[in-house]
PDB file of N, CA and C in Angstrom:
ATOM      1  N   UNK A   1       9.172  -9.075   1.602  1.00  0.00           N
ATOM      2  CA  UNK A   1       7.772  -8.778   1.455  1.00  0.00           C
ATOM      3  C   UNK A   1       6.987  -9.860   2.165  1.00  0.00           C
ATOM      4  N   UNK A   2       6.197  -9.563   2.807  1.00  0.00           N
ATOM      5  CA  UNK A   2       5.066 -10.463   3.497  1.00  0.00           C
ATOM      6  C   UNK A   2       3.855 -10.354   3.325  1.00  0.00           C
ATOM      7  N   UNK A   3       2.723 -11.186   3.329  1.00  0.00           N
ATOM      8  CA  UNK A   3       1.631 -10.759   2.870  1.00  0.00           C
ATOM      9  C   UNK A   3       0.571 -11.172   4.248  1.00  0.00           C
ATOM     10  N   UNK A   4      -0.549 -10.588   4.168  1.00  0.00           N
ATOM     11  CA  UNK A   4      -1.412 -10.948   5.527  1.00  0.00           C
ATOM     12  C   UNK A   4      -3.026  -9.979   4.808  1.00  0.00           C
ATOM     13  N   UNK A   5      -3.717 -10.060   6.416  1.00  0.00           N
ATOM     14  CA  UNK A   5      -5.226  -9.548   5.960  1.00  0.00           C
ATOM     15  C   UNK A   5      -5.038  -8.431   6.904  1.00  0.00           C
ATOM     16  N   UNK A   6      -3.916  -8.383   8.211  1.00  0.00           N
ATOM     17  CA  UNK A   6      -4.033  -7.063   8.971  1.00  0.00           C
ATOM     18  C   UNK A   6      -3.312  -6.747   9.482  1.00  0.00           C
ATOM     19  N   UNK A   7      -2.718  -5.404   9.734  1.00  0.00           N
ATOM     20  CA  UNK A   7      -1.394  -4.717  10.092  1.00  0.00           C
ATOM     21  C   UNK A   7      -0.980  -5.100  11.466  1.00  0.00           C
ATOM     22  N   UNK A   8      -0.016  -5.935  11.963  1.00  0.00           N
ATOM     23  CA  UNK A   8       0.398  -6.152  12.862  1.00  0.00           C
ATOM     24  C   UNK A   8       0.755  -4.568  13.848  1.00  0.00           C
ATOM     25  N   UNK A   9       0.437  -4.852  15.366  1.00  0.00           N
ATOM     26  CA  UNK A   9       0.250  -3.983  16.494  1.00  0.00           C
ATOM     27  C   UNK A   9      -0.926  -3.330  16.326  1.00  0.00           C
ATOM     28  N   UNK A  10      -1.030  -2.556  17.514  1.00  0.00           N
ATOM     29  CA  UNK A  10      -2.006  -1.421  17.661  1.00  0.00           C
ATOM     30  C   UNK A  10      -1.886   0.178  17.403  1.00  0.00           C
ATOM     31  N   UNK A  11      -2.205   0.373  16.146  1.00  0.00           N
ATOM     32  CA  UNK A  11      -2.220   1.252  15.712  1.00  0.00           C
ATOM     33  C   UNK A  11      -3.194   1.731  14.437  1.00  0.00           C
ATOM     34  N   UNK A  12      -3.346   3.116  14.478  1.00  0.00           N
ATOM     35  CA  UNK A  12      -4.086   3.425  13.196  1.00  0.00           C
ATOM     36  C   UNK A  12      -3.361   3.650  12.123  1.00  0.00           C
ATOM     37  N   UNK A  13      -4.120   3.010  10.660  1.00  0.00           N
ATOM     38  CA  UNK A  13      -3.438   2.998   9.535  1.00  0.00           C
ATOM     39  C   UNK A  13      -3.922   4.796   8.862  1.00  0.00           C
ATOM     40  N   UNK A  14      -3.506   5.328   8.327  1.00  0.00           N
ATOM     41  CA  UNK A  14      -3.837   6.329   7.265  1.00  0.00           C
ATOM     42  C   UNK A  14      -3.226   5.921   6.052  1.00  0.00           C
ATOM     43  N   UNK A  15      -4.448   5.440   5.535  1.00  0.00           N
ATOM     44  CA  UNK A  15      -4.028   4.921   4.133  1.00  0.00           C
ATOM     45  C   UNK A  15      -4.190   6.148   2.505  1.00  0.00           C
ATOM     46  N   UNK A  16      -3.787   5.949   1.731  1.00  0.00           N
ATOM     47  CA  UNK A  16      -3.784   7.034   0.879  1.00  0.00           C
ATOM     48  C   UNK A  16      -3.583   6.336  -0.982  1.00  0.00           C
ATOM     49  N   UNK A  17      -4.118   6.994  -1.579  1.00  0.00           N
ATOM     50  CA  UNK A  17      -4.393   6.686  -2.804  1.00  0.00           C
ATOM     51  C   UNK A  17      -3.853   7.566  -3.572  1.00  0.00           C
ATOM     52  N   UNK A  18      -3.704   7.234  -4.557  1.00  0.00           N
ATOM     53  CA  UNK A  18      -2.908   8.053  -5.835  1.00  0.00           C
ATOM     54  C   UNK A  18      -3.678   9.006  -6.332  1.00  0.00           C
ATOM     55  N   UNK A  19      -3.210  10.159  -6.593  1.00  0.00           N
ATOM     56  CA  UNK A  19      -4.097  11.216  -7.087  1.00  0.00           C
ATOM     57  C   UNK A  19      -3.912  11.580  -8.858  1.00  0.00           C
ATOM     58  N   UNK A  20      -3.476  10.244  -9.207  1.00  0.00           N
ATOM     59  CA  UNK A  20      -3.858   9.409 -10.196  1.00  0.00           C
ATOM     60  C   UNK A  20      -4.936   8.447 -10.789  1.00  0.00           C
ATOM     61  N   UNK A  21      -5.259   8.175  -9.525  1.00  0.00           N
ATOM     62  CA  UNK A  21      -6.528   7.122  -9.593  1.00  0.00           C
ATOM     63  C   UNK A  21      -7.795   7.265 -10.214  1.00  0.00           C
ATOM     64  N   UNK A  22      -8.535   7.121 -10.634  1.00  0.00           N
ATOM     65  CA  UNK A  22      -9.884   7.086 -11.522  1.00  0.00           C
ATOM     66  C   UNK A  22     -10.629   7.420  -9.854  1.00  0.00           C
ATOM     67  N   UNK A  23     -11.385   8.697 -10.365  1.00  0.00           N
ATOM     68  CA  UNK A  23     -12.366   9.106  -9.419  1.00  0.00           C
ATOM     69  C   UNK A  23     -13.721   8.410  -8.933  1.00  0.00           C
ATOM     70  N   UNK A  24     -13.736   7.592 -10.372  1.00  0.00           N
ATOM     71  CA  UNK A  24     -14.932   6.222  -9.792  1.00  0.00           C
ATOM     72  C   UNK A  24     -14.730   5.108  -9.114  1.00  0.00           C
ATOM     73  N   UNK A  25     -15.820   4.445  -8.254  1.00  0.00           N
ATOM     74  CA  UNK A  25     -15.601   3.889  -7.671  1.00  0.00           C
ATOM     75  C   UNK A  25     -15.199   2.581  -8.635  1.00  0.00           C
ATOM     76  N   UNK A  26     -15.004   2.332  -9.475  1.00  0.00           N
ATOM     77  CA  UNK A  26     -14.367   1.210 -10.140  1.00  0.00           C
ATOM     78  C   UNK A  26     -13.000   1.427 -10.767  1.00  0.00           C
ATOM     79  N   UNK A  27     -12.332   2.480 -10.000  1.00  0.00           N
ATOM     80  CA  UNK A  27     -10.839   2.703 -10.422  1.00  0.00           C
ATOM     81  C   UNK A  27     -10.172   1.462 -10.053  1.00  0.00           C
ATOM     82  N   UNK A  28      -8.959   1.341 -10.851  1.00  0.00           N
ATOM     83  CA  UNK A  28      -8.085   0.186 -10.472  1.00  0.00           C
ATOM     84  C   UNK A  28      -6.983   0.879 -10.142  1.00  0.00           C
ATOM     85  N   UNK A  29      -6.707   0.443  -8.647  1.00  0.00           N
ATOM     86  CA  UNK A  29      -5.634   1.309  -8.004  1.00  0.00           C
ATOM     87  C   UNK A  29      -5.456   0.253  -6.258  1.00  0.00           C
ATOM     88  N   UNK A  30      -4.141   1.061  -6.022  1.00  0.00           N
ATOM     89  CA  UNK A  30      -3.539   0.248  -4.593  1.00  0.00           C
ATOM     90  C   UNK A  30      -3.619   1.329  -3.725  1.00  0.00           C
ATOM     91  N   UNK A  31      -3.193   1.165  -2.799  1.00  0.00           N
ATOM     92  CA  UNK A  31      -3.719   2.321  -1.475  1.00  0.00           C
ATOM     93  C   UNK A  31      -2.013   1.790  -0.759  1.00  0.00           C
ATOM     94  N   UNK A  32      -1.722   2.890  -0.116  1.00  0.00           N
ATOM     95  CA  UNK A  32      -0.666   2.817   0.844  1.00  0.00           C
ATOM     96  C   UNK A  32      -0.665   3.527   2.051  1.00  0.00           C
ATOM     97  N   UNK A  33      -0.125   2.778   3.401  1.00  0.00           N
ATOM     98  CA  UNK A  33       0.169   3.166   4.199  1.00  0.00           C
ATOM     99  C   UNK A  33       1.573   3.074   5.032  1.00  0.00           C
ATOM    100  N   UNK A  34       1.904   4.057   5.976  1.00  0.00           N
ATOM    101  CA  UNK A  34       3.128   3.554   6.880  1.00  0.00           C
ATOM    102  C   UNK A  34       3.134   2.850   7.978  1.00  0.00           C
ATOM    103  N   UNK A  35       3.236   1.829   8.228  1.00  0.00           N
ATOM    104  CA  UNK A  35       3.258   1.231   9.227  1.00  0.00           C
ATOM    105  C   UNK A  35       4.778   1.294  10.123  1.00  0.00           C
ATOM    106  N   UNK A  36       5.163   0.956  11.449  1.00  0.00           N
ATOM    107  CA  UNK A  36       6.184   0.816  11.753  1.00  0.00           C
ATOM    108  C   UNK A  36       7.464  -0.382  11.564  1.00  0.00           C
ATOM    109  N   UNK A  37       8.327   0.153  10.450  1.00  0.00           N
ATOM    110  CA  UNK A  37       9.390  -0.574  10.123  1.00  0.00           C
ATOM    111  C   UNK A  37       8.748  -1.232   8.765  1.00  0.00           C
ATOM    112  N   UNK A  38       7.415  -0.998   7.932  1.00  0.00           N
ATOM    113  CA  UNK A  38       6.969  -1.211   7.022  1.00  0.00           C
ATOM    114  C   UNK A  38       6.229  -0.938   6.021  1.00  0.00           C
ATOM    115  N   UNK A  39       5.952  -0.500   4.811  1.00  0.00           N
ATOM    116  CA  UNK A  39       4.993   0.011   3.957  1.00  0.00           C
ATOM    117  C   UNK A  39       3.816  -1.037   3.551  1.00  0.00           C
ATOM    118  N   UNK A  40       2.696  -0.840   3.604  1.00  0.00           N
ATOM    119  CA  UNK A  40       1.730  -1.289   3.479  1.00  0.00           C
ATOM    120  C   UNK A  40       0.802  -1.117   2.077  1.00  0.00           C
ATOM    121  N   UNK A  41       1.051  -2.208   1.557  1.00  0.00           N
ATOM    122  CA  UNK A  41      -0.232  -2.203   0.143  1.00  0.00           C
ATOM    123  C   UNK A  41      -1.114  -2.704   0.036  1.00  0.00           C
ATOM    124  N   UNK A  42      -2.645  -2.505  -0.342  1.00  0.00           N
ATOM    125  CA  UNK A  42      -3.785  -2.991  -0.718  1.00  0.00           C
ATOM    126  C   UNK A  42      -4.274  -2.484  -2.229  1.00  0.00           C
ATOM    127  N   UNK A  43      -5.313  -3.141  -2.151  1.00  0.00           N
ATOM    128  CA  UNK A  43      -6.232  -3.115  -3.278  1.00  0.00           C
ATOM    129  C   UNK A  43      -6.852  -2.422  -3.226  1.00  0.00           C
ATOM    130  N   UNK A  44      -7.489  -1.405  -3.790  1.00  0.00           N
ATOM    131  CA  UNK A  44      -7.983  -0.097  -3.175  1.00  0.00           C
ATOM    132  C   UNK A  44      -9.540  -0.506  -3.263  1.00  0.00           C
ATOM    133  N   UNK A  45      -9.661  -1.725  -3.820  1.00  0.00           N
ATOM    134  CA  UNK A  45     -11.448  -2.213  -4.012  1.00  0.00           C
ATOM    135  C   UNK A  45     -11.467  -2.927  -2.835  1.00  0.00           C
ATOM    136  N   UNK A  46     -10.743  -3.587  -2.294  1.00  0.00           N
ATOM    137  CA  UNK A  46     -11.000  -4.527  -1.420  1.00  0.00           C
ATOM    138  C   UNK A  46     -10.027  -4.489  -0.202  1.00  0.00           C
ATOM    139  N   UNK A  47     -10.546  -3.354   0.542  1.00  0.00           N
ATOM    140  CA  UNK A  47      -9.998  -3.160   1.681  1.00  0.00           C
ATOM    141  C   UNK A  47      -9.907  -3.704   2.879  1.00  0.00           C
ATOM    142  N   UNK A  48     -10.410  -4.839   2.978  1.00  0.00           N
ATOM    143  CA  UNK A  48     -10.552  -5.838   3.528  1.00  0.00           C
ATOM    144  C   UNK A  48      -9.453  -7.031   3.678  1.00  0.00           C
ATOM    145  N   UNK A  49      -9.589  -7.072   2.156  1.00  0.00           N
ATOM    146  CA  UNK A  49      -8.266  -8.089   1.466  1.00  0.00           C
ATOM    147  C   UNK A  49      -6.851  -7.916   1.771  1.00  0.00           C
ATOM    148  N   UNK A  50      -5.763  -9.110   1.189  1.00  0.00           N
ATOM    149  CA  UNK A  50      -4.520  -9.261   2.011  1.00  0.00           C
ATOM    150  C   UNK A  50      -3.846  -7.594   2.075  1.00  0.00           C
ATOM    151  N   UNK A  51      -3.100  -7.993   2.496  1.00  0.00           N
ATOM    152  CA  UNK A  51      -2.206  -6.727   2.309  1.00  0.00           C
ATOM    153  C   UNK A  51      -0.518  -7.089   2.473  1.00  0.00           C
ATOM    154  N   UNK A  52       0.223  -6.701   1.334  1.00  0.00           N
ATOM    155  CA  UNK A  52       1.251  -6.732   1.353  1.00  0.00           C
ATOM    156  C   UNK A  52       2.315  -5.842   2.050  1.00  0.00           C
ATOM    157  N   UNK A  53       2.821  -6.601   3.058  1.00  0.00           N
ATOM    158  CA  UNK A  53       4.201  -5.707   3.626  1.00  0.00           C
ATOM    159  C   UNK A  53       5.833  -5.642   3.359  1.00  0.00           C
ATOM    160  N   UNK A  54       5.991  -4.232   2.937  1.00  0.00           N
ATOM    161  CA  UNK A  54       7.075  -4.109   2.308  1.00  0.00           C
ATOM    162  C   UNK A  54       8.237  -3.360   3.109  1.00  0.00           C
ATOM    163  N   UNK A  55       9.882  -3.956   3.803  1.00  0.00           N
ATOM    164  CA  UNK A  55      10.491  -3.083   4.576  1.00  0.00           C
ATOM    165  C   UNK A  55      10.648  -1.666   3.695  1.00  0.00           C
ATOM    166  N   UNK A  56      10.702  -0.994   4.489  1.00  0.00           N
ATOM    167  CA  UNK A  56      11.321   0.758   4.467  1.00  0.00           C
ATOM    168  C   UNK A  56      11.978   0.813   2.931  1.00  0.00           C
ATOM    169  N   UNK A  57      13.018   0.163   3.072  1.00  0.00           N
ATOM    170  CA  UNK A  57      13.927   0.575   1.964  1.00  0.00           C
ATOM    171  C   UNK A  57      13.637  -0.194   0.822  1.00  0.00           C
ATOM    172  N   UNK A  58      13.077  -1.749   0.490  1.00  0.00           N
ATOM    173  CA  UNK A  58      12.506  -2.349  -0.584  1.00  0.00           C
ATOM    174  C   UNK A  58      11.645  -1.269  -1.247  1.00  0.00           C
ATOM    175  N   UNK A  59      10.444  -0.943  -0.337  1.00  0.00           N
ATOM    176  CA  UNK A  59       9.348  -0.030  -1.296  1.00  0.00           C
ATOM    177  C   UNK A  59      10.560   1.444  -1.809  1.00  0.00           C
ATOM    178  N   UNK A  60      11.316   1.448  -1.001  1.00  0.00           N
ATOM    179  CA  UNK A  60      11.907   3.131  -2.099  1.00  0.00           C
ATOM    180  C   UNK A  60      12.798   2.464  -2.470  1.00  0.00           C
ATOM    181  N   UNK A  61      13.065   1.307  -2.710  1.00  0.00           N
ATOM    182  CA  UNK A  61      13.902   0.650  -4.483  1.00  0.00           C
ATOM    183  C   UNK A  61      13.088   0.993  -5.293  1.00  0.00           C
ATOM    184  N   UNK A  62      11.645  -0.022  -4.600  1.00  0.00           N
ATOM    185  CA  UNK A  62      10.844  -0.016  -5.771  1.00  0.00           C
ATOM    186  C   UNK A  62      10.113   1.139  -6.220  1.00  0.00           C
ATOM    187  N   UNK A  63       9.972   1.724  -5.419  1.00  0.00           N
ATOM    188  CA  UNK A  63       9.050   3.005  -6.270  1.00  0.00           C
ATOM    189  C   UNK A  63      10.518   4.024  -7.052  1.00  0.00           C
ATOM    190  N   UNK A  64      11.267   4.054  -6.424  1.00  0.00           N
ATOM    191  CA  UNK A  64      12.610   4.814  -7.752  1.00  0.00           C
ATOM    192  C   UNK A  64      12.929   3.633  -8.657  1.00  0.00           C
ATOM    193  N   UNK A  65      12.824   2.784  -8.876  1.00  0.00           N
ATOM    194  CA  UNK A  65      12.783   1.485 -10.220  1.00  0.00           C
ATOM    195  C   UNK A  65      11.300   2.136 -11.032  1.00  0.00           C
ATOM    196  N   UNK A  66      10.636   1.954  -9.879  1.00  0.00           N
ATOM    197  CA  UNK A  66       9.036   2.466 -10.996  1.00  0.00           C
ATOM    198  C   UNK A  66       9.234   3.864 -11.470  1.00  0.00           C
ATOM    199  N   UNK A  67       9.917   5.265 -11.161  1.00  0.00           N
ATOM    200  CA  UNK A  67       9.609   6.089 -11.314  1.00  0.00           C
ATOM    201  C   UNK A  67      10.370   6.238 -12.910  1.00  0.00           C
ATOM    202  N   UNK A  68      11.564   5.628 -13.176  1.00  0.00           N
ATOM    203  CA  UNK A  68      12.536   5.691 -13.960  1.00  0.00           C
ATOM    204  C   UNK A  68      11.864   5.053 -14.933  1.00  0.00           C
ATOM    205  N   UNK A  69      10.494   4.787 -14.973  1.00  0.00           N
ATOM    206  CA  UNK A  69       9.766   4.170 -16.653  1.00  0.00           C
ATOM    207  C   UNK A  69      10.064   2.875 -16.817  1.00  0.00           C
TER     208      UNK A  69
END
């Protein structure tokens, strides 16, 4: 995992939010995108702020660790 303020290369992010998330703008929630060779997390308030990069296969440990409760 690495952390930074902006997605390394040139490219556009499409970032996406949980359709879980609180419809107000004061939901507490992370945003994700794909980057190449990496998954991308933010803060969904502060899109600006760092952003954590996660390889390919770490984030689908972790999200099948998260899904299992």
């Amino acid at each position: 995992m690495n952390c930074g303020t902006s997605a390394p290369g040139d490219f556009e992010l499409v970032w996406i939010k949980s359709s879980y998330s609180s419809n107000g703008n004061e939901g507490d929630c992370v945003e994700v995108a794909a980057a190449p060779a990496a998954v991308l997390v933010r803060d969904s308030k502060n899109a600006q702020g760092p952003l954590l990069a996660f390889a390919e296969h770490a984030w689908a440990d972790f999200t099948s660790y998260t899904a299992k409760g």
